[in-house]
N, C-alpha and C. Protein backbone atom coordinates (compact mmCIF):
# COMPACT_ATOMS: atom_id res chain seq x y z
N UNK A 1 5.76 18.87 23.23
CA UNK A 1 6.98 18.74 22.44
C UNK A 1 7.75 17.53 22.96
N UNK A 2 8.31 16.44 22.18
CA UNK A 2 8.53 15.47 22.62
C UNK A 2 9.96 15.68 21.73
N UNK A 3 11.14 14.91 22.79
CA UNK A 3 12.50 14.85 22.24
C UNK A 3 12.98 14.07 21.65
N UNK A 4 13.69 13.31 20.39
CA UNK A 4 13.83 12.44 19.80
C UNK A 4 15.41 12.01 19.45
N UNK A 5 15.79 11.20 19.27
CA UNK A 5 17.43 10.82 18.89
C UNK A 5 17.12 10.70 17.26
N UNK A 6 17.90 11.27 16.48
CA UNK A 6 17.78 11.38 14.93
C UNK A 6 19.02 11.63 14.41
N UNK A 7 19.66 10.21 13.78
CA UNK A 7 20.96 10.41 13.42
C UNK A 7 22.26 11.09 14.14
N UNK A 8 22.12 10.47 15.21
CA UNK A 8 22.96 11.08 16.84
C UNK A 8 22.24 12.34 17.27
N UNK A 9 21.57 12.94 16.58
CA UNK A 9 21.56 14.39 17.10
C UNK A 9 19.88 14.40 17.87
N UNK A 10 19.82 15.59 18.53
CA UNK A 10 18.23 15.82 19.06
C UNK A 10 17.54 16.50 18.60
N UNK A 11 16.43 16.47 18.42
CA UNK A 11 15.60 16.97 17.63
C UNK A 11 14.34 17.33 18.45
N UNK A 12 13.68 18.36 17.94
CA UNK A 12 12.22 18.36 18.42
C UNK A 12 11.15 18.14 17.71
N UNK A 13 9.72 17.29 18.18
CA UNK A 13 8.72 16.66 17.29
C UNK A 13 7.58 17.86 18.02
N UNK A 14 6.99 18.06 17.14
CA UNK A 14 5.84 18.74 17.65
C UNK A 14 4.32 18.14 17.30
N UNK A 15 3.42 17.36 17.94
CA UNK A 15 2.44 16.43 17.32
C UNK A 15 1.26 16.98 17.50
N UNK A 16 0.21 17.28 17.37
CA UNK A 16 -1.17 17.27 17.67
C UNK A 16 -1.95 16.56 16.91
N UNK A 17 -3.14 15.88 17.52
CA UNK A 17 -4.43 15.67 17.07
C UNK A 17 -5.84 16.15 17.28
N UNK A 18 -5.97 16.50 16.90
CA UNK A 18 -7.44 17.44 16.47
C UNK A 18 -8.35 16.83 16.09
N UNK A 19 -9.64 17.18 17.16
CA UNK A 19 -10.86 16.16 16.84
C UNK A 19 -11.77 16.92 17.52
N UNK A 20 -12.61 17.56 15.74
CA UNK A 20 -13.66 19.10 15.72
C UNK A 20 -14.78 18.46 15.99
N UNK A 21 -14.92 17.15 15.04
CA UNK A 21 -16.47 16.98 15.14
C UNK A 21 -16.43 15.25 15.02
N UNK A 22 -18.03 14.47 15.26
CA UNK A 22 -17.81 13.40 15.38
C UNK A 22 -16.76 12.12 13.83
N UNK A 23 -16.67 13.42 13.04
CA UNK A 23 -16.37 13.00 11.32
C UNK A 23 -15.30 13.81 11.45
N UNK A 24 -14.46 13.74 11.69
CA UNK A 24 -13.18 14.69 11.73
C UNK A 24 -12.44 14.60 12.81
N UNK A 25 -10.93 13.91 12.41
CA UNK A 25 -10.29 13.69 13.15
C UNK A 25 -8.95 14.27 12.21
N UNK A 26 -8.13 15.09 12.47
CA UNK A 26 -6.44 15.66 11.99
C UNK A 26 -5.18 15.22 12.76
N UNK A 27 -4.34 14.93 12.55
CA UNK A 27 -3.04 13.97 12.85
C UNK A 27 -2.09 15.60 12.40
N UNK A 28 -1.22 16.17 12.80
CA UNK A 28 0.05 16.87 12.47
C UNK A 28 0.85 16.67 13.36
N UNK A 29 2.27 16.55 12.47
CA UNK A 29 3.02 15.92 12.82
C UNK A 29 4.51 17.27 12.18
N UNK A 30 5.51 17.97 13.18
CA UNK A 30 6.28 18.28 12.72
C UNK A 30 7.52 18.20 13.30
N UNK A 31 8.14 18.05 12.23
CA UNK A 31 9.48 17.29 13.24
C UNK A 31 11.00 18.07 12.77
N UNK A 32 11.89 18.19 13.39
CA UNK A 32 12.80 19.18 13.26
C UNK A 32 14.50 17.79 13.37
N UNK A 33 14.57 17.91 12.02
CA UNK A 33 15.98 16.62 11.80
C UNK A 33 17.09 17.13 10.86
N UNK A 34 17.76 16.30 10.43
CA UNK A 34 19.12 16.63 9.29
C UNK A 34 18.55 15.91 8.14
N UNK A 35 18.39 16.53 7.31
CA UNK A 35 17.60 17.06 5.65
C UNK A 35 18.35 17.15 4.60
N UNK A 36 18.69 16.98 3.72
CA UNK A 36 19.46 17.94 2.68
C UNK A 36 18.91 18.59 1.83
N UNK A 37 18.81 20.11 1.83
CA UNK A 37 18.24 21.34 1.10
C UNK A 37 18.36 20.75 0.21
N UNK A 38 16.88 20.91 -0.42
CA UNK A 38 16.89 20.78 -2.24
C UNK A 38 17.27 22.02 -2.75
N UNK A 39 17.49 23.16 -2.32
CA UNK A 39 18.08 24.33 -2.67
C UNK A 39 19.42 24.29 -3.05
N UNK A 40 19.88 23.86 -1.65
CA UNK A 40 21.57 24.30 -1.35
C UNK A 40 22.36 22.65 -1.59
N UNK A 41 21.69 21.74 -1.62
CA UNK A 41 22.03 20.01 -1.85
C UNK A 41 23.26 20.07 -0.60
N UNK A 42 23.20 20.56 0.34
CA UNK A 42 23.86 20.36 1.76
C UNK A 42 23.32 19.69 2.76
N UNK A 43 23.70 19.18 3.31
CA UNK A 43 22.46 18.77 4.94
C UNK A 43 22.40 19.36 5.22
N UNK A 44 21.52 20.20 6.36
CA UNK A 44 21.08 20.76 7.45
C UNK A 44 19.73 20.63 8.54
N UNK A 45 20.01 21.25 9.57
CA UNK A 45 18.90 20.58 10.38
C UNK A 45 18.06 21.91 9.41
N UNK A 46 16.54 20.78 9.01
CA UNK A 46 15.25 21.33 8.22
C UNK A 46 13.90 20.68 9.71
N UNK A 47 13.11 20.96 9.32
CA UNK A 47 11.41 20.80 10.02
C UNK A 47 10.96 19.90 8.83
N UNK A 48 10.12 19.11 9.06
CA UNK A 48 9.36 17.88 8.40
C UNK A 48 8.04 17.94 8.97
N UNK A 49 7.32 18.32 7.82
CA UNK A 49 6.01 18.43 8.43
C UNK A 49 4.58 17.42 7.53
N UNK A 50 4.28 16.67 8.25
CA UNK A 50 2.86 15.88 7.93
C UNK A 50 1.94 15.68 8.35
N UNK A 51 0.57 15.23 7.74
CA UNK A 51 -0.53 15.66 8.09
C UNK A 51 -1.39 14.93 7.45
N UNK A 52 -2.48 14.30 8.40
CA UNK A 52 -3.14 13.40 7.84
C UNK A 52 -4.44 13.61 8.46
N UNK A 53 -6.02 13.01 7.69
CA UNK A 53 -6.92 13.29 8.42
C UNK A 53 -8.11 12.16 7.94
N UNK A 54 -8.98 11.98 9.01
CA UNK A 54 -9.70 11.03 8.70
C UNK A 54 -11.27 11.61 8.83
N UNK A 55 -11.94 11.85 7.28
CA UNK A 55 -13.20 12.53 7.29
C UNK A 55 -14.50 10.99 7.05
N UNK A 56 -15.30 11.32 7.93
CA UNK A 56 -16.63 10.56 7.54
C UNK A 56 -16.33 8.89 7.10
N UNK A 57 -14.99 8.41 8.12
CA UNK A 57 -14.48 7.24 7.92
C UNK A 57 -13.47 6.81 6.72
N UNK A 58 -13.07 7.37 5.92
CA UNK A 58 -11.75 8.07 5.15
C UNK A 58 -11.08 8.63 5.91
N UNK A 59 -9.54 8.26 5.60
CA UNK A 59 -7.93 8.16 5.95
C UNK A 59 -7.45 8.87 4.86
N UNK A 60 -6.28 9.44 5.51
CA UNK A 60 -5.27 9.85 4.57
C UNK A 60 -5.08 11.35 3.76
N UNK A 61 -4.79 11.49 2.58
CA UNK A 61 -4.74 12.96 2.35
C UNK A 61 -6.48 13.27 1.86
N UNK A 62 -6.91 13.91 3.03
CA UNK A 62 -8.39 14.55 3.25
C UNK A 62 -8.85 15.44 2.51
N UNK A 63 -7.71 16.54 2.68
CA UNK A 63 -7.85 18.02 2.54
C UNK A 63 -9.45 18.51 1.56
N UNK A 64 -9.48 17.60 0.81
CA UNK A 64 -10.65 18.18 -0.41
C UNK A 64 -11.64 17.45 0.08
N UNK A 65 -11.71 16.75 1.38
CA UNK A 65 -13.33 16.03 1.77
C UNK A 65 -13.43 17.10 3.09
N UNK A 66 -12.76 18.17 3.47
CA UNK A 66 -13.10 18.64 4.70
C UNK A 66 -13.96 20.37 4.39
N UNK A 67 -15.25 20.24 4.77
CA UNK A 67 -15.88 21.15 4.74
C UNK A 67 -15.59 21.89 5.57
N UNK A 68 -14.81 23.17 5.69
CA UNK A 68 -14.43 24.19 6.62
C UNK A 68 -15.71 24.89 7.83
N UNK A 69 -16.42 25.05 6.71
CA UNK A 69 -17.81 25.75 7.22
C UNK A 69 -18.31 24.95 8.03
N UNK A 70 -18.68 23.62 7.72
CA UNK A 70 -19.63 22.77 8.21
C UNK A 70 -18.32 22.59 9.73
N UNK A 71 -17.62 22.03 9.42
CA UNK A 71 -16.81 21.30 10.32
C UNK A 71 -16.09 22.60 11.29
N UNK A 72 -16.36 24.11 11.12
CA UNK A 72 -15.83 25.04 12.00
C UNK A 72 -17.64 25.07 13.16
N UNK A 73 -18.29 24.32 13.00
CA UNK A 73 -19.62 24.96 13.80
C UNK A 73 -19.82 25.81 14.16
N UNK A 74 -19.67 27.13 13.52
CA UNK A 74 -19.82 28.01 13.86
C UNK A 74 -18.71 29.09 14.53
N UNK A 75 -17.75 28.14 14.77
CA UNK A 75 -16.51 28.73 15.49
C UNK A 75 -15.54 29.24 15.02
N UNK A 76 -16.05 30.88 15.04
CA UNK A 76 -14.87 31.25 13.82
C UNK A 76 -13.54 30.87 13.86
N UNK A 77 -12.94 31.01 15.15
CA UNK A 77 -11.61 30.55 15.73
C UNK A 77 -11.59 29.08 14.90
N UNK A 78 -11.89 28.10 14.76
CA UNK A 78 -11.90 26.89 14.45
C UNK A 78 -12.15 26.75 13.01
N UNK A 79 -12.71 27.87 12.20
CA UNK A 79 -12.97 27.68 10.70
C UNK A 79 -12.03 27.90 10.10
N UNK A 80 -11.05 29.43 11.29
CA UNK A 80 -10.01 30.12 10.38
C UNK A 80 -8.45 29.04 10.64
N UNK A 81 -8.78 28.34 11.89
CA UNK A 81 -7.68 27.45 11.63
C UNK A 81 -7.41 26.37 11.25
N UNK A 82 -8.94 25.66 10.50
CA UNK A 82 -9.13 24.68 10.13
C UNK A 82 -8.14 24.96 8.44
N UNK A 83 -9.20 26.24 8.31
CA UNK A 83 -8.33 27.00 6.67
C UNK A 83 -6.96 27.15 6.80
N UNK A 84 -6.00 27.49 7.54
CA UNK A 84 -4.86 27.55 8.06
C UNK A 84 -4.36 26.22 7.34
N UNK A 85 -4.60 25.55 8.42
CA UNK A 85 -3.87 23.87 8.53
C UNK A 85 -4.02 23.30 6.90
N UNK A 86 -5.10 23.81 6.17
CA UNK A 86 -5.27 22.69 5.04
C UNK A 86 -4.99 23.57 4.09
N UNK A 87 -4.21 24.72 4.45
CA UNK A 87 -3.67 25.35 3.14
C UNK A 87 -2.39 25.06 3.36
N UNK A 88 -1.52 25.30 4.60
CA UNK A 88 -0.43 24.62 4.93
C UNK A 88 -0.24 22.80 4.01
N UNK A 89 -1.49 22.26 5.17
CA UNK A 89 -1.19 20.93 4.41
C UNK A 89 -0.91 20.76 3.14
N UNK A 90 -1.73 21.40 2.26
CA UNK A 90 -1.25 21.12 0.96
C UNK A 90 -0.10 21.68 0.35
N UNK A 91 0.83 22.80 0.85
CA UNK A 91 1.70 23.34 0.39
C UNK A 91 3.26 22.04 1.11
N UNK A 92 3.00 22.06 2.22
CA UNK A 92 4.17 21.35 3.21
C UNK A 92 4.19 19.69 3.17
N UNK A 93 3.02 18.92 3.08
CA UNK A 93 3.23 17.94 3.46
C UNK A 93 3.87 17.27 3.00
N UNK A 94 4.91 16.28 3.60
CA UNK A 94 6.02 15.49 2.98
C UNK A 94 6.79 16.45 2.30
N UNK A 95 7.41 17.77 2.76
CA UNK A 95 7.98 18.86 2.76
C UNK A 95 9.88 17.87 2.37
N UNK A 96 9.55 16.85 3.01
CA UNK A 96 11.19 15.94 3.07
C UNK A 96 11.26 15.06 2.21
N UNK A 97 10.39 14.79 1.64
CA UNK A 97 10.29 13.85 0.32
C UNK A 97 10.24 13.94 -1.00
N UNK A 98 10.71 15.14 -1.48
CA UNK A 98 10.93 15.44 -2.91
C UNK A 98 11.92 14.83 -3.48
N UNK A 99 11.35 14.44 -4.86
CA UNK A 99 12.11 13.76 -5.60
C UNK A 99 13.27 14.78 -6.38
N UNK A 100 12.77 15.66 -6.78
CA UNK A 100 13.67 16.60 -7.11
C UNK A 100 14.35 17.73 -6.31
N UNK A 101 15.21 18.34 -7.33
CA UNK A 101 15.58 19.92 -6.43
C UNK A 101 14.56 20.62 -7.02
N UNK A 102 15.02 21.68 -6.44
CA UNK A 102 14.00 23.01 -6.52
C UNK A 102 13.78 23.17 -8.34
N UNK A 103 15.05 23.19 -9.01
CA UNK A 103 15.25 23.45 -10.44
C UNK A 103 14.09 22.56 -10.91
N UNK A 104 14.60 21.16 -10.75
CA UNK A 104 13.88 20.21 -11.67
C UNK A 104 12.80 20.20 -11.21
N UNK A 105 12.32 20.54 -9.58
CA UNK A 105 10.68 20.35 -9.56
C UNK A 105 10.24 21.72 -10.11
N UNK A 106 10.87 22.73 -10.34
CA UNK A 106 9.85 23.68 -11.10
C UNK A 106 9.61 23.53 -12.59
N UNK A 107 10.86 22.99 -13.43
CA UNK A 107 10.54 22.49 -14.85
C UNK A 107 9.38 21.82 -14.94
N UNK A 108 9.67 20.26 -13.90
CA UNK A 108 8.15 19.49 -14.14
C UNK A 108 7.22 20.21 -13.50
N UNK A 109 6.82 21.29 -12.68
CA UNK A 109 5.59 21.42 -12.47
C UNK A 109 5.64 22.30 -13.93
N UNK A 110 6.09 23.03 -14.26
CA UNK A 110 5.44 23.64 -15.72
C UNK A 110 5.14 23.07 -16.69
N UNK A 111 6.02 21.56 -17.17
CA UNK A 111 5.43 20.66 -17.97
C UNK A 111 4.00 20.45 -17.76
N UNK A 112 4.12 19.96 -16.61
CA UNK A 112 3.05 18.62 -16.06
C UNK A 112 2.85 17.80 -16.51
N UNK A 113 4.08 17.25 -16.71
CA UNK A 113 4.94 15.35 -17.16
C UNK A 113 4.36 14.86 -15.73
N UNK A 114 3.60 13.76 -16.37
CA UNK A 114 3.10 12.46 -14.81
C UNK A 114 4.50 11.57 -15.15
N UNK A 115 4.57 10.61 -13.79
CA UNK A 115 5.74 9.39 -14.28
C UNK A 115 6.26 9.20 -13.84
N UNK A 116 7.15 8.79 -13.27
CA UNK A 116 8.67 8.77 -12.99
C UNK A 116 9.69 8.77 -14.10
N UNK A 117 9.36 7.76 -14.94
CA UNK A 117 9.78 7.67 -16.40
C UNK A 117 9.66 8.88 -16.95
N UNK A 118 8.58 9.09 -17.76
CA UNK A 118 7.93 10.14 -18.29
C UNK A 118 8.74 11.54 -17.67
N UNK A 119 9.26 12.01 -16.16
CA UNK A 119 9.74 13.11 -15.62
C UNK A 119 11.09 12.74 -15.73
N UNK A 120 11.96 11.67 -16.00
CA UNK A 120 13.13 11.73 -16.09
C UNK A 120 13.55 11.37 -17.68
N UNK A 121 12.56 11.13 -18.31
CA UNK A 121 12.94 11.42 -19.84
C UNK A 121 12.71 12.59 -19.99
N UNK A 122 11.87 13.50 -19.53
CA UNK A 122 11.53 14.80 -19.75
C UNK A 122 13.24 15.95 -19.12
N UNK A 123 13.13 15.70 -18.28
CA UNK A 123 14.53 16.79 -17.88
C UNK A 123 15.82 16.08 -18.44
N UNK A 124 15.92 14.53 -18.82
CA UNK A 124 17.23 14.07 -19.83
C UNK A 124 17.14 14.82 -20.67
N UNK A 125 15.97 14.71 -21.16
CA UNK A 125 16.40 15.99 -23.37
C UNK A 125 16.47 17.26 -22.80
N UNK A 126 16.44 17.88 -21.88
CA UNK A 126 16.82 19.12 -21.71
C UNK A 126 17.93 19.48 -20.67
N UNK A 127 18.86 18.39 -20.53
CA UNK A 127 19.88 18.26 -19.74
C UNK A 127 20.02 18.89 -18.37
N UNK A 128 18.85 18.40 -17.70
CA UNK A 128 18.81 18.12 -16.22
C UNK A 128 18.59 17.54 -15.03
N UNK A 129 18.40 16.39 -16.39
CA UNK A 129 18.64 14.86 -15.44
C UNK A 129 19.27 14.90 -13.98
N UNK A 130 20.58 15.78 -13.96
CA UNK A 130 21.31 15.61 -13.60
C UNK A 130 21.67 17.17 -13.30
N UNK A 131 21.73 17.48 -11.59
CA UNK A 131 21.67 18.84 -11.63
C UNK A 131 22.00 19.42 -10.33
N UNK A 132 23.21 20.34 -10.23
CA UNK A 132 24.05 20.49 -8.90
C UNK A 132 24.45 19.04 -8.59
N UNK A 133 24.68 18.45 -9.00
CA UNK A 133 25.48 16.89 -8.38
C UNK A 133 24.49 15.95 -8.25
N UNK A 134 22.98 15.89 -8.34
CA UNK A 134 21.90 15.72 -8.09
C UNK A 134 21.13 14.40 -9.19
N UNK A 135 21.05 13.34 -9.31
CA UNK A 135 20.13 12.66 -9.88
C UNK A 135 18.98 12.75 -10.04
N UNK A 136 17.88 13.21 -10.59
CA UNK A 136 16.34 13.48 -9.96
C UNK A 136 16.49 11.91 -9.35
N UNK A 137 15.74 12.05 -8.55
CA UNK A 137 14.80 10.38 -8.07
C UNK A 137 15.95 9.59 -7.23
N UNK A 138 17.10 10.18 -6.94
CA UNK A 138 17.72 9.32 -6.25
C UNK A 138 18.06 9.63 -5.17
N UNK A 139 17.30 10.17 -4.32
CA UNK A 139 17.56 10.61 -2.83
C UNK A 139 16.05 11.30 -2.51
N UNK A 140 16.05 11.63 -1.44
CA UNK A 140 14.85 12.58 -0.78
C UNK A 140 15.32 13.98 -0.27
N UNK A 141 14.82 15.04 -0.87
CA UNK A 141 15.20 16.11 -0.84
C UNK A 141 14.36 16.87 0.11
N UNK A 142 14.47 18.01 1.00
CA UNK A 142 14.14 18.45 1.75
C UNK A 142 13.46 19.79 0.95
N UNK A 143 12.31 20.55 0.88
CA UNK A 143 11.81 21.59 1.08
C UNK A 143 11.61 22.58 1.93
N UNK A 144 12.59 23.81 2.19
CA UNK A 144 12.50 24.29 3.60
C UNK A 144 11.10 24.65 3.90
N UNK A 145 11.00 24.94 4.41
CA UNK A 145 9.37 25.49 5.47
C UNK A 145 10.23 27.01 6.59
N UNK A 146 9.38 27.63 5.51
CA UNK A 146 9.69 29.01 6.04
C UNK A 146 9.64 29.18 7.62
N UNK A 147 10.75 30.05 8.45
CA UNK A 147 10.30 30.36 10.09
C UNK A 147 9.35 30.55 10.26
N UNK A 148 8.63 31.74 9.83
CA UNK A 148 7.23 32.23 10.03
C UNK A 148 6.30 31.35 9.58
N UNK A 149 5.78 29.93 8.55
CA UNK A 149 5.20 28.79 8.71
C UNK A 149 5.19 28.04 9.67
N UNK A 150 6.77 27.81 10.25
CA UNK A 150 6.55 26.61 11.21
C UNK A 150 6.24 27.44 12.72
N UNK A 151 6.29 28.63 12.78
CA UNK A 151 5.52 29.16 14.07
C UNK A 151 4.38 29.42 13.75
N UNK A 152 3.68 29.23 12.39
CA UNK A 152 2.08 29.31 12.45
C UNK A 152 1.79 27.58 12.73
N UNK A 153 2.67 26.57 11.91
CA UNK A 153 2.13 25.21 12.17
C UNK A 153 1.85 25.28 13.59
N UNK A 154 3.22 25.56 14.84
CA UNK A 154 3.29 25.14 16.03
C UNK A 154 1.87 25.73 17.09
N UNK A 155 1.73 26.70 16.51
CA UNK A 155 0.59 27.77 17.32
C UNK A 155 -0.98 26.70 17.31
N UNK A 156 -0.48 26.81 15.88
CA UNK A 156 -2.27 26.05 15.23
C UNK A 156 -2.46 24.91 16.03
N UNK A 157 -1.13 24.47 16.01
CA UNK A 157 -1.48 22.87 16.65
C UNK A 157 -2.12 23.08 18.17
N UNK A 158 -1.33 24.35 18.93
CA UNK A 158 -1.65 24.15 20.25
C UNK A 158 -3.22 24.71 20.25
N UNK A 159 -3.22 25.77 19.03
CA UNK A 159 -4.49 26.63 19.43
C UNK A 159 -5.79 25.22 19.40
N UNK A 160 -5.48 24.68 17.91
CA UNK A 160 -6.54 23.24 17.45
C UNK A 160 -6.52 22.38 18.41
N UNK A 161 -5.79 22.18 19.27
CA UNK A 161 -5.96 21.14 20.54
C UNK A 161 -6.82 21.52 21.30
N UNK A 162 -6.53 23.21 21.85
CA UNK A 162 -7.26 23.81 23.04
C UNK A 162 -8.40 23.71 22.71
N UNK A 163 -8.76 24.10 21.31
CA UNK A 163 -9.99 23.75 20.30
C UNK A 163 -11.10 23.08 20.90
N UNK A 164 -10.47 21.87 20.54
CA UNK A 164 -10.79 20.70 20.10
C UNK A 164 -11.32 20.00 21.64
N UNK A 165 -10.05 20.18 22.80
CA UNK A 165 -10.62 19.70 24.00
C UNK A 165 -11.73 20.67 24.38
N UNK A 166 -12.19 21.52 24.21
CA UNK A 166 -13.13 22.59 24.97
C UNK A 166 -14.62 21.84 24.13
N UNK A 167 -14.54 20.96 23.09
CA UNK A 167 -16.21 20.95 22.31
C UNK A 167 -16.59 20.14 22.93
């Protein structure tokens, strides 16, 4: 756990890298700063969590090139937290970077308007362009990450390290 200065205040980063097999390497990254709830459109200190992985010489968002099975060798401990991390990943990552609030990102996910354009002409004709005080697209909104997530992220990371150094 490494300590950080973040907008005067301190924060805690929690990092691991994970490296199962010679084709698999995982980067997580979670970090604990001042956010503003896309819920509540307040600041508060939120967790920021990202995650990146590099399969078979590919970078970046992995998740659908990582064979659980293949890449757990056998280790159940290592299959079930491989499944862990990349169901997380896809729910959390860039957890701090929503363009919308909670409202407007659930409208567009029911559309499934692509765009930027296209998603802010879409919630203008239904007058929510503009919502709790809120512009879509003009700030970065925070997604909380449930307590009980970020003590499974923190675990995984240490458990996937211990992992990872023992192969």
């Amino acid at each position: 756990m490494a300590l950080t200065d973040y907008k005067g205040m301190v924060v805690s980063s929690f990092e691991g890298r994970v490296h199962t097999a010679p084709n698999l390497d995982l980067e997580i990254v979670l970090t604990m700063g001042l956010h503003t709830d896309w819920e509540t459109m307040q600041e508060r200190i939120m967790y920021a969590f990202s995650m990146r992985g590099r399969v078979r010489g590919m970078s970046g968002q992995m998740f659908d090139n990582i064979d659980i099975d293949v890449y757990g060798r056998g280790n159940k401990a290592l299959r079930e937290g491989l499944r862990s991390l990349v169901n997380i990943w896809k729910e959390y990552h860039l957890n701090d970077l929503q363009a919308g609030n909670i409202t407007q990102t659930k409208i567009l996910n029911y559309t499934g308007v692509e765009g930027y354009s296209n998603k802010c002409g879409c919630l203008e004709r239904i007058g929510m362009l503009d919502d709790k005080g809120y512009r879509y697209g003009t700030g970065w909104l925070c997604k909380p990450i449930p307590n009980s997530v970020v003590e499974v992220i923190k675990l995984l990371i240490q458990r996937m390290q211990a992992i990872s150094d023992n192969l």
